[in-house]
Protein backbone atom coordinates (compact mmCIF):
# COMPACT_ATOMS: atom_id res chain seq x y z
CA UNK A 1 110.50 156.89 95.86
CA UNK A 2 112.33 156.88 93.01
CA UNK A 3 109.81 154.33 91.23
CA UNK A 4 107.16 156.62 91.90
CA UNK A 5 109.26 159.72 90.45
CA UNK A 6 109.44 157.45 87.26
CA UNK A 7 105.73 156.85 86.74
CA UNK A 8 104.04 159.90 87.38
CA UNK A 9 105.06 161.74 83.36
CA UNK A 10 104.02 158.20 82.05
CA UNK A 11 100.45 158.97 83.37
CA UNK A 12 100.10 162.64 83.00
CA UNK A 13 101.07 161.92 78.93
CA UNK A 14 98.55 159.37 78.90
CA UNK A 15 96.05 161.73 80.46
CA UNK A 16 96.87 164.51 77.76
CA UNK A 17 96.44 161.85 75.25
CA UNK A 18 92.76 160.96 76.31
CA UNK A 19 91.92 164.63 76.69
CA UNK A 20 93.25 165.47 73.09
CA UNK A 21 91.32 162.94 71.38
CA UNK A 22 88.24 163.70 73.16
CA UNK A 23 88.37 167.32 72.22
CA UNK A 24 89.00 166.17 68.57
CA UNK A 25 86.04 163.84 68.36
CA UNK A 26 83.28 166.57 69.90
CA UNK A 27 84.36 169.28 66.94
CA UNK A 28 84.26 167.06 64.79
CA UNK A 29 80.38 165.96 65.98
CA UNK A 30 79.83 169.89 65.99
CA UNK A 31 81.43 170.30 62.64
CA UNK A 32 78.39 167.67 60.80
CA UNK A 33 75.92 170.25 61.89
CA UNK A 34 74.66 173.00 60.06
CA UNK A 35 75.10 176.31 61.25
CA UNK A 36 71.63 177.27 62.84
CA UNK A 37 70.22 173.91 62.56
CA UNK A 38 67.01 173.18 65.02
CA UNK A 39 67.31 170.29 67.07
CA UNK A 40 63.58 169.22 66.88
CA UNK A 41 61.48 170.25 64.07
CA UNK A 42 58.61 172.50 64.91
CA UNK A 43 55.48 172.04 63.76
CA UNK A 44 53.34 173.70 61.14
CA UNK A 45 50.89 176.22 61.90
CA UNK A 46 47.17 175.14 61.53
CA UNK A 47 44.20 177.26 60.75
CA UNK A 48 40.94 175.86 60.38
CA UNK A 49 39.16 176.09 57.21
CA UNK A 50 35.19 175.97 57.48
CA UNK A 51 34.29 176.74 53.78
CA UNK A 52 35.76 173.27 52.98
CA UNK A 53 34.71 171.62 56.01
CA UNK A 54 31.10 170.16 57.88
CA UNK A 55 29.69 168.33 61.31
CA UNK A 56 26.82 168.66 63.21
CA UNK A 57 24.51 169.95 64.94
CA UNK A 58 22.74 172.01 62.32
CA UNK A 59 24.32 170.19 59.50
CA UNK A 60 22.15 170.76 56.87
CA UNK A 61 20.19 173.60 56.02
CA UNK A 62 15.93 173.41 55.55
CA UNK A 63 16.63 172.85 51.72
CA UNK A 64 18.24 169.87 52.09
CA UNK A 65 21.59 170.98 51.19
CA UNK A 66 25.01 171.26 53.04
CA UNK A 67 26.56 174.95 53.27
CA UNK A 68 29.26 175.05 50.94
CA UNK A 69 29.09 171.37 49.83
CA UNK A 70 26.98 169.70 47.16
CA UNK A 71 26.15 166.40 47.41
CA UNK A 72 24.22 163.58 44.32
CA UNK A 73 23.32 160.39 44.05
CA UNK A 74 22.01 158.26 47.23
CA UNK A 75 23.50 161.17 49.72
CA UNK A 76 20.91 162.38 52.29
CA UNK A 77 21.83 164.81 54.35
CA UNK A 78 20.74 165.28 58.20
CA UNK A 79 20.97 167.70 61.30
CA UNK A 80 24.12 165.09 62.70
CA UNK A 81 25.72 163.36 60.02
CA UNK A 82 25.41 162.91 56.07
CA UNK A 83 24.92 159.24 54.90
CA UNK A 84 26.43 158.91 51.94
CA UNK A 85 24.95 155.57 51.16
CA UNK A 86 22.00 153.53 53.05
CA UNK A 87 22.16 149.84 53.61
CA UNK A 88 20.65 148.81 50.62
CA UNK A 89 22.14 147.46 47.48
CA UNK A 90 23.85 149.19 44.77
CA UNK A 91 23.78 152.49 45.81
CA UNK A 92 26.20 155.15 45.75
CA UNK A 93 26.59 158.77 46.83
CA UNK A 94 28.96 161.38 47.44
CA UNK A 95 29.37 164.98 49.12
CA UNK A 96 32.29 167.67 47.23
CA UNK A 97 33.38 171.00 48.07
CA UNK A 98 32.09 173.80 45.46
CA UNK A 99 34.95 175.57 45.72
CA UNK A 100 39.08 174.29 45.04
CA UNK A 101 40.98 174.45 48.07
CA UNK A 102 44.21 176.05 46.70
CA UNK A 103 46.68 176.01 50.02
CA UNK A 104 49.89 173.82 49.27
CA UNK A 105 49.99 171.89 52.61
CA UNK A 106 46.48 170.65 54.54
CA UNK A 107 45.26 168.00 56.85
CA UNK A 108 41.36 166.38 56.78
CA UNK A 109 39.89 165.03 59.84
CA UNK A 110 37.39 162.46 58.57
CA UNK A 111 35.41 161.16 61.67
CA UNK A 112 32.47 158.30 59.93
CA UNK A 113 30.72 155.23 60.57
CA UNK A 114 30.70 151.84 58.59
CA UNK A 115 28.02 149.69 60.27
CA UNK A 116 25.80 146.96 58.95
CA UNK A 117 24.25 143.91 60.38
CA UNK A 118 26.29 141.03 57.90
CA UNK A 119 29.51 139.63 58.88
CA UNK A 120 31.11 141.12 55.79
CA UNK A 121 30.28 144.04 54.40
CA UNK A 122 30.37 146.44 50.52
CA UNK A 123 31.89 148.35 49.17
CA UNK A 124 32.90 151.10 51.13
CA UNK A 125 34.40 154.35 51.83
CA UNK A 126 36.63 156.61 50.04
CA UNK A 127 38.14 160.44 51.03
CA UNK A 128 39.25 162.65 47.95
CA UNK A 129 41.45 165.26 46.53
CA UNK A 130 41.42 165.73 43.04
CA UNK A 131 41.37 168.67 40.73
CA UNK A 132 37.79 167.68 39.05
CA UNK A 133 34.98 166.82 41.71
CA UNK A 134 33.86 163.17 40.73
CA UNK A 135 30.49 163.55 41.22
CA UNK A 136 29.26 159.80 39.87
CA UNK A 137 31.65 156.81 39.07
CA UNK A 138 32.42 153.21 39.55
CA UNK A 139 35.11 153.29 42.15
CA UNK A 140 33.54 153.92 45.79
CA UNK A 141 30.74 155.89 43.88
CA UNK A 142 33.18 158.63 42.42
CA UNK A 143 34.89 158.89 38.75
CA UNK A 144 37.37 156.61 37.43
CA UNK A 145 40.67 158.45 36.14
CA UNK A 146 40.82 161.03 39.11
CA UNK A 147 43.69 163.63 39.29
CA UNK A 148 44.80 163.70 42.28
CA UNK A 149 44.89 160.90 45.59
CA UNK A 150 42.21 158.72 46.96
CA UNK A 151 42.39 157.72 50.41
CA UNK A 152 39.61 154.13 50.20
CA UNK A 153 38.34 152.72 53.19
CA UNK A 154 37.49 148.64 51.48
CA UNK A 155 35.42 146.33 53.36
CA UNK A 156 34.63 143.71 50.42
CA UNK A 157 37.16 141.00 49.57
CA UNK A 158 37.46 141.01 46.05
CA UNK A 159 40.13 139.51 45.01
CA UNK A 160 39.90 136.48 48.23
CA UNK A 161 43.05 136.49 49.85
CA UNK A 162 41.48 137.98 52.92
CA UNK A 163 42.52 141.34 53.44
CA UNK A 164 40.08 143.28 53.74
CA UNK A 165 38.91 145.87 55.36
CA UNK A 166 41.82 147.66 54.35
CA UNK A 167 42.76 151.31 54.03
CA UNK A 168 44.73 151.95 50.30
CA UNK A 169 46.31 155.09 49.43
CA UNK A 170 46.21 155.43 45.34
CA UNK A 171 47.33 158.26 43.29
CA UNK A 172 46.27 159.02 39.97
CA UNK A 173 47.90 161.66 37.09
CA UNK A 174 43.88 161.67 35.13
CA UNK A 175 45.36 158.57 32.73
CA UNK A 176 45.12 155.18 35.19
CA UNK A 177 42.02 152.79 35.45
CA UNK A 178 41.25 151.58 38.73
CA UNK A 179 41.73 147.57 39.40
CA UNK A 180 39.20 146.94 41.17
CA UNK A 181 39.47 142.66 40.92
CA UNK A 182 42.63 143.57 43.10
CA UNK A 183 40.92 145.96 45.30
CA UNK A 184 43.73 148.29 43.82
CA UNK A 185 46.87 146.69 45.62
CA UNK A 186 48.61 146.64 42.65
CA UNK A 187 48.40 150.57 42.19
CA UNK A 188 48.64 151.30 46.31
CA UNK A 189 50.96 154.06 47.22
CA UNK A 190 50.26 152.71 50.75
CA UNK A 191 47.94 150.92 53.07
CA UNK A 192 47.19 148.97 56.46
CA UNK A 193 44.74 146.57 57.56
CA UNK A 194 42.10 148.04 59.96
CA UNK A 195 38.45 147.03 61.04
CA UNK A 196 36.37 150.04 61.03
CA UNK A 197 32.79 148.06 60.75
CA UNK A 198 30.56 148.02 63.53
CA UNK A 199 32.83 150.14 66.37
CA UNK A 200 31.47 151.16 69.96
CA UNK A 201 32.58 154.76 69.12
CA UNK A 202 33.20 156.74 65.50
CA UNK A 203 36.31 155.64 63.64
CA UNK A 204 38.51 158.73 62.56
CA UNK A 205 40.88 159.43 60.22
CA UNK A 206 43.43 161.64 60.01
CA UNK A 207 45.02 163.13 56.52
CA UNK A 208 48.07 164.94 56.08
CA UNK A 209 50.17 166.35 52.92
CA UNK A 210 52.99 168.34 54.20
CA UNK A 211 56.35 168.81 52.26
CA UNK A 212 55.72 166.55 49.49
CA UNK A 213 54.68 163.61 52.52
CA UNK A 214 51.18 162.22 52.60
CA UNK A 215 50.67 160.66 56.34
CA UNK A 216 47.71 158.65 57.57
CA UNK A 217 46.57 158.49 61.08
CA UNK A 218 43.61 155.85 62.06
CA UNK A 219 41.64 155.63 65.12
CA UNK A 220 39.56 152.69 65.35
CA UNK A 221 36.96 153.72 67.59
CA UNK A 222 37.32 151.27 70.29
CA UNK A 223 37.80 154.26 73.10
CA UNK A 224 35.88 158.04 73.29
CA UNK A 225 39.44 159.29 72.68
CA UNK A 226 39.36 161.64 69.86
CA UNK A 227 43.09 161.66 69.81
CA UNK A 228 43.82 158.08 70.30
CA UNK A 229 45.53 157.90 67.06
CA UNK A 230 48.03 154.92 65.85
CA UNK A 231 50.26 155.65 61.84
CA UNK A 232 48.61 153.70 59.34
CA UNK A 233 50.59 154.48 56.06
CA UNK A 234 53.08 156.71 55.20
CA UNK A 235 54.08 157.78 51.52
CA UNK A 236 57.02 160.31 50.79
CA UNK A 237 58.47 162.39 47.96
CA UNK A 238 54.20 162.02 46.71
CA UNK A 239 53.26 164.98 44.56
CA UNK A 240 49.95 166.25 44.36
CA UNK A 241 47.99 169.02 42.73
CA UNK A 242 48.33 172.43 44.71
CA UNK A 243 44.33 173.24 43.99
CA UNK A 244 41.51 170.97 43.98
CA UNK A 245 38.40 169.62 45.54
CA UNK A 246 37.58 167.39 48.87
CA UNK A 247 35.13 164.81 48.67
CA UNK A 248 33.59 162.00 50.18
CA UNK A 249 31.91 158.76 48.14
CA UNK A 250 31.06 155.67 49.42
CA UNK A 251 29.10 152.91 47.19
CA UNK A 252 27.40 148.83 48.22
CA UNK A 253 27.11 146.31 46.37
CA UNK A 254 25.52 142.78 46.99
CA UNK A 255 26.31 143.88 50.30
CA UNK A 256 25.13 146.87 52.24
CA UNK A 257 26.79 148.70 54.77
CA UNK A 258 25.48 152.31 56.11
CA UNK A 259 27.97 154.86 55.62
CA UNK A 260 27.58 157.74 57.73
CA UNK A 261 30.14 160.76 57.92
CA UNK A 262 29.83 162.80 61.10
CA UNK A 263 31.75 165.75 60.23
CA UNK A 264 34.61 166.52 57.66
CA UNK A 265 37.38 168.95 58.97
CA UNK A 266 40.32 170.35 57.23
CA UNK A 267 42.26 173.42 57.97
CA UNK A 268 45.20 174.37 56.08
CA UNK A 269 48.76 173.96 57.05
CA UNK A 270 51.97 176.91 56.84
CA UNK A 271 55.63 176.29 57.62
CA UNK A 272 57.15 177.83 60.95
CA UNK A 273 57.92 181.35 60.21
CA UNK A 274 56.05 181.63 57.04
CA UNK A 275 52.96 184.35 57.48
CA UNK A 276 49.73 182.80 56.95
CA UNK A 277 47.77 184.65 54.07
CA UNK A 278 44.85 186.52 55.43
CA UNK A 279 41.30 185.25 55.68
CA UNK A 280 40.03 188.09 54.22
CA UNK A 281 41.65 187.18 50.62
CA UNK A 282 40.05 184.16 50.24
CA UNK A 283 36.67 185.58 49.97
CA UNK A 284 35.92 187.40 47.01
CA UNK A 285 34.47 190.81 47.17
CA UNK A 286 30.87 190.34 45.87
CA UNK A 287 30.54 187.19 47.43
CA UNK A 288 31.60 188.61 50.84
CA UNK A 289 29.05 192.03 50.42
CA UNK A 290 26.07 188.73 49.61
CA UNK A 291 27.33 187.52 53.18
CA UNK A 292 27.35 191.01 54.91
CA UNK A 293 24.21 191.78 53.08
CA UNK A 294 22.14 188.76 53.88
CA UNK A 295 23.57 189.36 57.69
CA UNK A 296 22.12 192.39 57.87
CA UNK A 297 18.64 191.39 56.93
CA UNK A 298 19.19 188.67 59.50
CA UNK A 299 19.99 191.07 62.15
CA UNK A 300 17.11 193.35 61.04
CA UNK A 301 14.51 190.96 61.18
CA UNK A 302 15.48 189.72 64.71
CA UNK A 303 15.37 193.33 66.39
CA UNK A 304 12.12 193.18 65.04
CA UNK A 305 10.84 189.91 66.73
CA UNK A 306 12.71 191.00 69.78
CA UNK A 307 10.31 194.49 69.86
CA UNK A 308 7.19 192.28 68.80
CA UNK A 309 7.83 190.15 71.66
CA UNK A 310 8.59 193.08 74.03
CA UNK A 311 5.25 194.84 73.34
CA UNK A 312 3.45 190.94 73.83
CA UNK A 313 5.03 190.55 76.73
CA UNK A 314 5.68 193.65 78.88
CA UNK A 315 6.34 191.88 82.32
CA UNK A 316 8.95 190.41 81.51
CA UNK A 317 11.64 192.81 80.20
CA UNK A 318 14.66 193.34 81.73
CA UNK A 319 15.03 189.42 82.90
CA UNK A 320 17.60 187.05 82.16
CA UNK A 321 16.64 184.90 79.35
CA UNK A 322 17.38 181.86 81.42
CA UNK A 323 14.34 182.66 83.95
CA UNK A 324 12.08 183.25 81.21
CA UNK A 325 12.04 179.32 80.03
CA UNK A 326 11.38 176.46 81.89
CA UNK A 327 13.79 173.76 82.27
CA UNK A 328 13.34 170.13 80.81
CA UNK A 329 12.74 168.98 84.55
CA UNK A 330 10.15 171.62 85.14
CA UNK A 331 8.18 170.80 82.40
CA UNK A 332 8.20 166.71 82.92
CA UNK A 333 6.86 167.53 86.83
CA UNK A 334 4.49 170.49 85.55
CA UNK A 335 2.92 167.89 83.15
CA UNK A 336 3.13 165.25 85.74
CA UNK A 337 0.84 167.35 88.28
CA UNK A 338 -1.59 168.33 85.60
CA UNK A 339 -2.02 164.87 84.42
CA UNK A 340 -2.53 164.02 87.82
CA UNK A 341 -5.42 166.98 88.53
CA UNK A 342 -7.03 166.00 85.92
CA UNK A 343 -7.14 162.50 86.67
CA UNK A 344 -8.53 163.28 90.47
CA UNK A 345 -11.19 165.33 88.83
CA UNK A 346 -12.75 162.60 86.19
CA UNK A 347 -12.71 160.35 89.19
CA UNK A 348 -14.18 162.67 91.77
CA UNK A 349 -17.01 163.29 88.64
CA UNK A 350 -17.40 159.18 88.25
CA UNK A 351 -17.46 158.55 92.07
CA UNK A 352 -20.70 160.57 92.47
CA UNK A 353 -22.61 159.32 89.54
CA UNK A 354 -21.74 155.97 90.77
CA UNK A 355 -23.19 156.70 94.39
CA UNK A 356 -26.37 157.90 92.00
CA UNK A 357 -26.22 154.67 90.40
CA UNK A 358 -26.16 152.46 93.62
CA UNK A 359 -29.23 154.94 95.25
CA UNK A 360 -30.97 153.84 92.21
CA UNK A 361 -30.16 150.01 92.49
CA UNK A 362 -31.16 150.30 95.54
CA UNK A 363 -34.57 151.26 95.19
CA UNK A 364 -34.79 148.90 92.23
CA UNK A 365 -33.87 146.18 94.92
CA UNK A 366 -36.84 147.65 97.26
CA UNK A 367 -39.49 148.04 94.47
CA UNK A 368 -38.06 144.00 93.47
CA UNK A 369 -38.52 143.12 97.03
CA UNK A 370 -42.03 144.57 97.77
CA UNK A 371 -43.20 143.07 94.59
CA UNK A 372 -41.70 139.50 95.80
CA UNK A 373 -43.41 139.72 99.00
CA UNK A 374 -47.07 140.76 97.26
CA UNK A 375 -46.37 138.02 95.49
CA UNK A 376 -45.53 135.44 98.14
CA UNK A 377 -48.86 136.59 99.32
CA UNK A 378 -50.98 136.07 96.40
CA UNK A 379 -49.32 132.66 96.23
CA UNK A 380 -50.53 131.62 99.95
CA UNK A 381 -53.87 131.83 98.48
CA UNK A 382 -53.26 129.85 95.04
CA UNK A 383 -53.14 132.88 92.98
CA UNK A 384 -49.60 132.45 91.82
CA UNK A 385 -48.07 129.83 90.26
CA UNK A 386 -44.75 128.23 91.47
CA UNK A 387 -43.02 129.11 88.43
CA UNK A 388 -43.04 133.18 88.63
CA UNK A 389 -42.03 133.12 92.34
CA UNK A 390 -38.93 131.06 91.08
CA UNK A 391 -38.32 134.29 88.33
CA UNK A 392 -38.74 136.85 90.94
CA UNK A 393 -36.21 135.18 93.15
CA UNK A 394 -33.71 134.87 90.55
CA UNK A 395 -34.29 138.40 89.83
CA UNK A 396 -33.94 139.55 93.26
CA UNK A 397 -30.79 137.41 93.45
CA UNK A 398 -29.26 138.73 90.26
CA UNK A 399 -29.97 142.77 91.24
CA UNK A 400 -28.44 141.69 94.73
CA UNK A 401 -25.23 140.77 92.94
CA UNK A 402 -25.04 143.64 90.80
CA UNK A 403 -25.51 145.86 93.78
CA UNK A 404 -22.73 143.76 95.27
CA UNK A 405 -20.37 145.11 91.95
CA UNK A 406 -21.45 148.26 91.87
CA UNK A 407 -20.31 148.92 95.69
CA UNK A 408 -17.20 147.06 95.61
CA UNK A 409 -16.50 149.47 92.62
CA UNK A 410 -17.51 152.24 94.62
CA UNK A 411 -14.93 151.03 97.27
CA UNK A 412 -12.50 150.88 94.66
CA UNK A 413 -12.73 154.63 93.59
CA UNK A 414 -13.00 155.76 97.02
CA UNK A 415 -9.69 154.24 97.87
CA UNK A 416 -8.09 156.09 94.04
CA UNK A 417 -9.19 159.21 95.76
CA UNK A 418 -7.00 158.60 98.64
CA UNK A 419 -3.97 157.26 96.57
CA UNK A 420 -4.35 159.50 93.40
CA UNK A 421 -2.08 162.18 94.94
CA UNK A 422 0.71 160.13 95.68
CA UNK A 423 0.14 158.26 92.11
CA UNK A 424 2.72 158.85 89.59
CA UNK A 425 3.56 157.75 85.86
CA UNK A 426 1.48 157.74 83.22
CA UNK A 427 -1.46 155.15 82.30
CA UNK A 428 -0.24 152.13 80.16
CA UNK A 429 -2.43 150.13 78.34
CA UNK A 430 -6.18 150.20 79.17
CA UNK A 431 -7.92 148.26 76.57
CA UNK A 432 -6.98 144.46 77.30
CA UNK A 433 -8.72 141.49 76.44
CA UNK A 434 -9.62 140.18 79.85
CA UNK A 435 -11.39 143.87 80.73
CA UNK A 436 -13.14 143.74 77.02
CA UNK A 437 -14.63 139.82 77.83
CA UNK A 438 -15.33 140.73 81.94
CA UNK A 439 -17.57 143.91 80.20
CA UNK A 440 -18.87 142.15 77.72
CA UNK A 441 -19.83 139.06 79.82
CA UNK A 442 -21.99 142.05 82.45
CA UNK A 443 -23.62 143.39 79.92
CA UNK A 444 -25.12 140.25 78.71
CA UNK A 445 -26.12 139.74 82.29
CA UNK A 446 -28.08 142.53 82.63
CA UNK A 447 -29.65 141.83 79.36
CA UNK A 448 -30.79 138.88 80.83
CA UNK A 449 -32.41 140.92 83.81
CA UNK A 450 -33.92 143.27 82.20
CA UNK A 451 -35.58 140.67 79.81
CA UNK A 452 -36.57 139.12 82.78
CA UNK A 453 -38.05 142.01 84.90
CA UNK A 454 -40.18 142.74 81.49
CA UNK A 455 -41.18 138.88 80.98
CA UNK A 456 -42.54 138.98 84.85
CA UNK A 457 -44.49 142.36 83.75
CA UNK A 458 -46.23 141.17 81.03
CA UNK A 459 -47.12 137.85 82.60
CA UNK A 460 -48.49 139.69 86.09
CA UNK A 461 -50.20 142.38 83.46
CA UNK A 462 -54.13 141.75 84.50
CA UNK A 463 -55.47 143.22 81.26
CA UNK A 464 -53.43 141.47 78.39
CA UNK A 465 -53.74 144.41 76.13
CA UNK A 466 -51.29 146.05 78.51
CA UNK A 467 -49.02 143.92 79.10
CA UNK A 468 -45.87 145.34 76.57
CA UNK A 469 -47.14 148.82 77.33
CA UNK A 470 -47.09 149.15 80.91
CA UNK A 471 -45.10 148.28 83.92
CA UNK A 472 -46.11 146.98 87.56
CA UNK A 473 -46.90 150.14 89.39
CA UNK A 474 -45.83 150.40 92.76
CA UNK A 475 -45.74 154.46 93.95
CA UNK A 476 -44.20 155.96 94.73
CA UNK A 477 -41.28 154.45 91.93
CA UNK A 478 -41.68 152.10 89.25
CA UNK A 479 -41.54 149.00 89.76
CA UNK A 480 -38.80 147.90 86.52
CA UNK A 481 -36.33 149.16 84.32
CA UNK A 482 -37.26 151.45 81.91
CA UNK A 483 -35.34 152.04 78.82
CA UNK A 484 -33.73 155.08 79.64
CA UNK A 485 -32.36 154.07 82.69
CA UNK A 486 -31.28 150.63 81.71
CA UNK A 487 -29.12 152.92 79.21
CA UNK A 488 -27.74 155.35 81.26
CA UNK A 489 -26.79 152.28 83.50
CA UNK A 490 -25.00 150.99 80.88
CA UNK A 491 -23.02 153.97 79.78
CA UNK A 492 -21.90 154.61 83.33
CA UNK A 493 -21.47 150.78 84.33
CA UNK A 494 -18.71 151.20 80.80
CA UNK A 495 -17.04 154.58 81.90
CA UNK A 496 -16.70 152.98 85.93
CA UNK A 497 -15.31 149.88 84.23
CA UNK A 498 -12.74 152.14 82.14
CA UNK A 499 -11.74 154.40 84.90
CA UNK A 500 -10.88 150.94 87.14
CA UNK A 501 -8.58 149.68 84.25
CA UNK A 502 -6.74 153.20 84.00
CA UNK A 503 -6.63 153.32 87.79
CA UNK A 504 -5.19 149.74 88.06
CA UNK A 505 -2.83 150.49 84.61
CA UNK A 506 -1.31 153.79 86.49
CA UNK A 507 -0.26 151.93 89.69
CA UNK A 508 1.19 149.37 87.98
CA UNK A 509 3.14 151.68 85.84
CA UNK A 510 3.87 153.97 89.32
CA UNK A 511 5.30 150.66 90.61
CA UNK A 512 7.46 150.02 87.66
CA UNK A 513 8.94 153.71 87.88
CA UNK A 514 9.83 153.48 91.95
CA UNK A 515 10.46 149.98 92.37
C-alpha cells in the first residue's frame, strides 16, 4: 500500500504534463490561421457568354457567315462545325470575335477535330487571345507578334526530336518573333504531349485565366465523356491583357490535316461574392433597339404565315402541332405502300396485254399449222418441194418455242400478283448485262422468223408480181406477221422482259432487308 500511495502524484503530474502541451500545440495550429479564413476555396461564378461564342446546329447563317464571328482565308463555315482548314496543302484560315471581350477572368471550351489519313500530320491548331484579331499570318495561319497568349495545338515535327503533337502555351507583349524551327519550345510558358489526330470522339479543350493563373484542361477524345478531363499545363503569376479578341487559326503544310471546330464556348468568370455586372450593359443601346427591331419584324411576319395558313387550312385549327405532321416512320411505310400500289397496277396492266399477246401467238401457231398441213398435201402430189416443208417446220417449231416463253412469262407475272403484297424494299438494279444480251439474243430470233414467214410468202406467191406485196390468205386471219404487229410484239415482249428483271431485283432486295 504504501508503494502505491507513492506512485499515484508521479502519474497524475505526468498526465498534467501531456495535457498542457497538447493544449499549447492546438492554439498555436489555430493561431497560423487567419481570422475568417475558408477552409476550401469556392469556386468562381460562371456565366455564359454567347456573343463570343459558336456550335451547331444552325451554325452559320444563309450568307455564309457566323453570328458575331468573322472568319478569312480557307475558313468555310457549315450548319455543324467550321473547318478552318481542308486537307489540302498550304492553306490556312481562321474565325475571330468582332467584338473585345473585356471581363478580367474567362474560360474557353474548345471542342475540334484534327483528322487526316497520313501517319503524321501539318501544321495544326491554335486558340487565341490577343488585343488585335490576327486575321492572316505565318504561325498556325494567324499574325506573328500577337499581344496577348496562344494556346497551339502542333502536329508537325519540326525541329525532329519527336515531340510532337504537342500542346504549347506562348505569350507574347506585340515585340517577340515566333521560332517556329523549334516549334516554339524555347518561348513555351507551358505544354504537354497529347495525340489529338484521328480520335473515336471530339478532343476538347479546356481554357482558364483566373487570378493571374492560366490552366489547361485536355480531353483526348477516347470516351463520349464531355467531362473526362486530365491537367495538361499550368502557368502562374501570367499576365494578360484585360480586353481582347478570341480566335481560332489553324494552317497545313506539305502535310494536310482537316481541322474542324465544333463549337467554341466561353463564358466569363467573377470571384465569390463579387456581383456579376448585368447583361444588359454589355449591349449598347442602338445596337440592342437593331435587335428588338429586327425581332419585331420577325414576329410580325410569322403571325402572318400563321393566319395565311389558318385560312388554307381551316380543318385543322385548334390541333396540336404534333398531329398535324407525320412522323419519319409514317412517311418511310406511306411511301412503301404507294410504291407498292403502283407496282401491282403496272403489272396487273402488263399481265393482260401479255394474255393478248399469247391469244395472238396462238392463232399465229393455228394459221402456221393449217398452212403446214395444205402444204403436206400439195406435197403428196409433187407440188411441193422438200425444201419449203423443211422452212415451215422450222417455223412452226420456232413460234412453238416462243409461245413456250411467252407463257412461262405469263406464269411468272401471275405468281408477282400473288406475292406483290407481301413484297417489300425497293427495286435495285434492273439494267444488267445478262438481261441486255438474253433480249437482245430474242429479238434477233424473231427477226429470223419473221424473215422467214415472209421468205415462205413470196416463194408460195402464185403470181410473182405479188409476191412482196401480199401475204398467204387464210380467213378468217392472216396467215403471217405483219409489220405492225411484229412491232407491237416487240415493244411488249421489251416492257414483259423489264417488268421480270424489276420483279426478280425487288425480291432479292426484300430478301436482303428480312433475312
Amino acid at each position: 500500500m504504501a508503494v502505491s500511495i507513492a506512485q499515484r502524484p508521479a502519474a497524475n503530474t505526468r498526465l498534467l504534463i501531456l495535457t498542457f502541451l497538447t493544449t499549447l500545440i492546438f492554439h498555436h495550429s489555430l493561431a497560423d490561421v487567419p481570422a475568417g479564413a475558408p477552409t476550401t476555396e469556392e469556386l468562381p461564378h460562371r456565366r455564359f457568354e454567347y456573343k463570343y461564342s459558336f456550335k451547331g446546329p444552325h451554325l452559320s447563317q444563309k450568307d455564309g457567315g457566323i453570328p458575331f464571328w468573322i472568319h478569312t482565308g480557307n475558313t468555310i463555315p457549315s450548319a455543324d462545325q467550321v473547318r478552318i482548314t481542308p486537307s489540302l496543302r498550304s492553306q490556312k484560315g481562321s474565325v475571330w470575335t468582332k467584338n473585345k471581350f473585356n471581363f478580367e477572368h474567362w474560360e474557353a471550351k474548345v471542342t475540334f477535330r484534327v483528322s487526316g489519313r497520313g501517319r503524321m500530320g501539318a501544321d495544326g491548331l491554335a486558340m487565341w487571345f490577343t488585343t488585335e484579331q490576327g486575321l492572316d499570318g505565318p504561325v498556325y495561319g494567324a499574325a506573328d507578334q500577337w499581344n496577348g497568349v496562344g494556346v497551339f495545338f502542333d502536329t508537325f515535327d519540326n525541329d525532329g526530336k519527336k515531340n510532337n503533337p504537342a500542346i504549347v502555351v506562348v505569350g507574347n507583349n506585340g515585340k517577340l518573333v515566333y521560332d517556329h524551327q523549334n516549334d516554339g519550345t524555347t518561348q513555351a510558358l507551358g505544354t504537354c504531349l497529347r495525340d489529338f489526330r484521328n480520335k473515336p470522339y471530339p478532343v476538347r479543350a479546356k481554357i482558364t485565366y483566373y487570378k493571374k493563373t492560366l490552366t489547361v484542361m485536355f480531353n483526348a477524345g477516347f470516351t463520349p465523356d464531355k467531362e473526362d478531363y486530365e491537367l495538361c499545363t499550368k502557368v502562374d503569376n501570367m499576365v494578360i491583357p484585360t480586353e481582347g479578341f478570341f480566335g481560332i487559326s489553324a494552317a497545313t503544310g506539305g502535310l494536310a490535316d482537316d481541322h474542324d471546330v465544333l463549337s467554341f464556348l466561353t463564358f466569363s468568370l467573377s470571384e465569390p461574392g463579387q456581383q456579376p455586372p448585368p447583361p444588359e450593359s454589355e449591349i449598347p443601346k442602338e445596337e440592342k433597339d437593331k435587335y428588338q427591331e429586327e425581332f419585331q419584324n420577325f414576329q410580325q411576319e410569322l403571325d402572318k404565315k400563321k393566319e395565311e395558313f389558318q385560312k388554307e387550312h381551316p380543318d385543322i385549327q385548334g390541333e396540336p402541332i404534333e398531329d398535324i405532321y407525320e412522323t419519319v416512320n409514317d412517311q418511310e411505310i406511306r411511301q412503301v405502300f404507294e410504291g407498292q400500289n403502283r407496282i401491282h397496277l403496272e403489272i396487273k396492266q402488263l399481265h393482260r396485254q401479255l394474255a393478248m399477246i399469247l391469244d395472238e401467238q396462238r392463232r399465229y401457231v393455228s394459221v402456221i399449222t393449217d398452212e403446214v398441213a395444205k402444204k403436206g398435201a400439195n406435197a403428196e402430189s409433187g407440188q411441193l418441194d422438200t425444201v419449203g416443208q423443211q422452212q415451215l417446220g422450222s417455223v412452226l417449231a420456232t413460234q412453238q418455242e416462243v409461245l413456250q416463253n411467252l407463257n412461262e412469262l405469263r406464269n411468272s407475272f401471275y405468281e408477282s400478283l400473288k406475292q406483290i403484297g407481301s413484297a417489300q424494299g425497293n427495286a435495285g438494279a434492273l439494267g444488267t448485262y445478262e438481261t441486255i444480251q438474253h433480249f437482245n439474243e430474242i429479238k434477233e430470233h424473231l427477226h429470223t422468223v419473221k424473215r422467214d414467214v415472209e421468205h415462205l410468202v413470196q416463194r408460195n406467191s402464185p403470181n410473182p408480181a405479188e409476191k412482196t406485196v401480199k401475204c398467204p390468205e387464210v380467213p378468217p386471219m392472216p396467215s403471217c406477221l405483219s409489220t405492225v404487229h411484229f412491232t407491237i410484239f416487240i415493244i411488249v415482249q421489251s416492257v414483259l422482259f423489264f417488268c421480270y428483271i424489276m420483279y426478280k431485283s425487288q425480291q432479292e432486295a426484300a430478301a436482303k432487308k428480312f433475312f
